[in-house]
C-alpha atoms as a PDB file:
ATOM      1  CA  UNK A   1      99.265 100.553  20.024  1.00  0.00           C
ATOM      2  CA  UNK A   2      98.519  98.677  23.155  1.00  0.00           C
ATOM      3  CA  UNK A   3      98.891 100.241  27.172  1.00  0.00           C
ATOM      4  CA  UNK A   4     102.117  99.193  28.435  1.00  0.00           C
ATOM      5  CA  UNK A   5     101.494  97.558  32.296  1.00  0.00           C
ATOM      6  CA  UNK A   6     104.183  97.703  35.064  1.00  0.00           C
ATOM      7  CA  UNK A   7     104.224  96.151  38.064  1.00  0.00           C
ATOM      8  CA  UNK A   8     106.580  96.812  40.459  1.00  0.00           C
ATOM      9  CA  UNK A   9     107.919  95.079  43.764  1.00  0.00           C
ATOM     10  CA  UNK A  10     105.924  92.642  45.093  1.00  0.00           C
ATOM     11  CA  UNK A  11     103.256  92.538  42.335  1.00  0.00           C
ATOM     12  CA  UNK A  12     105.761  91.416  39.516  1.00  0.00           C
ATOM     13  CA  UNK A  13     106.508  88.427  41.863  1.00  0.00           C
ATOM     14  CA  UNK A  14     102.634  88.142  41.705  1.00  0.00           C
ATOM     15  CA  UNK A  15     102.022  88.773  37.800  1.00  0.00           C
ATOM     16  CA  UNK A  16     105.483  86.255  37.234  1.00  0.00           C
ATOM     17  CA  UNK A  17     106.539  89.435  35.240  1.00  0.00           C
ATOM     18  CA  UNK A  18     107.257  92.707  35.261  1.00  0.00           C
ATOM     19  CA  UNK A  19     105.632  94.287  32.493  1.00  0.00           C
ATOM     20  CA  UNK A  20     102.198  93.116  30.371  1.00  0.00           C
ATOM     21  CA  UNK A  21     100.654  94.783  27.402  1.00  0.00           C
ATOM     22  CA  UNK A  22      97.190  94.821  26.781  1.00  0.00           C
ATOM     23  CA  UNK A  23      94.668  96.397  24.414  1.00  0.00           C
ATOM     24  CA  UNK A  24      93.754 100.220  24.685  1.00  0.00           C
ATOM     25  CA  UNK A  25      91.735 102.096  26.148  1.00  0.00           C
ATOM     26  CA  UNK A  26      91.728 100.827  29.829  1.00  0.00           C
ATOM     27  CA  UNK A  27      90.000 101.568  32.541  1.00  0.00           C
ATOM     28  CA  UNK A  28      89.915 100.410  36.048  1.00  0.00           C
ATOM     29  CA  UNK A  29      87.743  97.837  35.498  1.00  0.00           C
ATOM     30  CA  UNK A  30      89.238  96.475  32.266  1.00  0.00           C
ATOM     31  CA  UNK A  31      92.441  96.571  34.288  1.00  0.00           C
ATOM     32  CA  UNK A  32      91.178  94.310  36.653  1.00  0.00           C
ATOM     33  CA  UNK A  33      89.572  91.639  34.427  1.00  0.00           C
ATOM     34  CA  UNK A  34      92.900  91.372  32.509  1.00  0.00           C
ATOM     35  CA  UNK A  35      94.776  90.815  35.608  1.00  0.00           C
ATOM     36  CA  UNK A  36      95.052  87.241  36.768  1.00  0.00           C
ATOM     37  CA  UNK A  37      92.421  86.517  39.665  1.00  0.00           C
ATOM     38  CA  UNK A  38      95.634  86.667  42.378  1.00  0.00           C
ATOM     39  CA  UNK A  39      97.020  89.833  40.976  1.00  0.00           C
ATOM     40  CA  UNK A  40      93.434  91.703  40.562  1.00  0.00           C
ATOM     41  CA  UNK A  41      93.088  91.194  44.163  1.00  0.00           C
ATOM     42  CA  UNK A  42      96.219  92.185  45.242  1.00  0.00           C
ATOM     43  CA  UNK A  43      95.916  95.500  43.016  1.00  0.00           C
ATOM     44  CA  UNK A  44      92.709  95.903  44.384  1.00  0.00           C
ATOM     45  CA  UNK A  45      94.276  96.916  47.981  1.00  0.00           C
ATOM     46  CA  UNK A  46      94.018 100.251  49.086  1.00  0.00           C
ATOM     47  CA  UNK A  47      97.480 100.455  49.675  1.00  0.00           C
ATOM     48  CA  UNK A  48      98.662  99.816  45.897  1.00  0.00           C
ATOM     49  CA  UNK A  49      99.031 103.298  43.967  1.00  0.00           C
ATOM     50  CA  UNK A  50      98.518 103.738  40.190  1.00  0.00           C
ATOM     51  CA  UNK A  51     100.343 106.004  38.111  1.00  0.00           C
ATOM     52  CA  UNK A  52      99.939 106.651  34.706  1.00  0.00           C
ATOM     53  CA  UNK A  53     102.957 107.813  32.575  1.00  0.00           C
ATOM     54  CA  UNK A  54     104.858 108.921  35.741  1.00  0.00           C
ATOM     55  CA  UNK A  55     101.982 110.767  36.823  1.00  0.00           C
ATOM     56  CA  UNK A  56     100.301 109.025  40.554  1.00  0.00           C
ATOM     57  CA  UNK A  57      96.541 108.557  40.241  1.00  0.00           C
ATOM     58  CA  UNK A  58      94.398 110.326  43.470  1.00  0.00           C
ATOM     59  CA  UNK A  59      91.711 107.716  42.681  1.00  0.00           C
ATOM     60  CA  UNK A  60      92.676 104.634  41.097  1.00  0.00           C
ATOM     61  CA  UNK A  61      89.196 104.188  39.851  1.00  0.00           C
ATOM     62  CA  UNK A  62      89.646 106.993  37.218  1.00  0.00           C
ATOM     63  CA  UNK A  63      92.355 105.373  35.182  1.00  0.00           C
ATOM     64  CA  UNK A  64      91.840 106.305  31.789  1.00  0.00           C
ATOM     65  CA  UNK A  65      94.456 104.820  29.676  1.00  0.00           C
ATOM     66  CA  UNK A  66      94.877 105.294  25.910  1.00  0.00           C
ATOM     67  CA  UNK A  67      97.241 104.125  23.269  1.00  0.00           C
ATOM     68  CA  UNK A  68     100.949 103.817  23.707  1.00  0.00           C
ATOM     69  CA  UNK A  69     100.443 104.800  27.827  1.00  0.00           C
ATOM     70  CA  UNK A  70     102.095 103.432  30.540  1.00  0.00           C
ATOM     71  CA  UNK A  71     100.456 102.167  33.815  1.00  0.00           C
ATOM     72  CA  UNK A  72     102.490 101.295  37.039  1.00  0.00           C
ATOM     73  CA  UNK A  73     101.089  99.550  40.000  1.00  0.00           C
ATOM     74  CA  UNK A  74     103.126 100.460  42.623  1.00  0.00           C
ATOM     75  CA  UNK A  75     102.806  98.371  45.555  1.00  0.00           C
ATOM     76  CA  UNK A  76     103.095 100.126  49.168  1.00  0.00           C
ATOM     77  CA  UNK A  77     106.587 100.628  50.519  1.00  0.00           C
ATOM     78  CA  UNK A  78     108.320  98.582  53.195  1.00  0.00           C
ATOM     79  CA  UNK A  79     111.461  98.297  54.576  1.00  0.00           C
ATOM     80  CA  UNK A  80     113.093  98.998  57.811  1.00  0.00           C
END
């Protein structure tokens, strides 16, 4: 069963979807090497939170994803 990947706001305009599936386990880094060069960087910003199965991520770098999880990358807010 593979992780299920969401992005959200501005990052689905970036991925040209809203959801991806890729192979478990992930990690941070396997995260960014399936992303498309674009996306990775954009993901890579400070600013963009990770949450795992509804659950926000302190560090980013400690995603630890297994089988049938979801992971959101949750760009930061704006509006006005």
């Amino acid at each position: 069963m593979p992780v299920r990947l969401v992005f959200l706001g501005k990052l689905a305009d970036c991925a040209d979807a809203s959801e991806h599936t890729v192979a478990a386990p992930l990690d941070w880094a396997g995260l960014l090497a399936h992303l498309p060069a674009e996306l990775a960087v954009a993901a890579a910003d400070p600013k963009v939170r990770v949450a795992v199965n509804g659950v926000l991520l302190v560090d980013k770098r400690a995603l630890a994803a297994g089988a049938g999880d979801e992971v959101a990358l949750l760009p930061p807010v704006s509006g006005g």
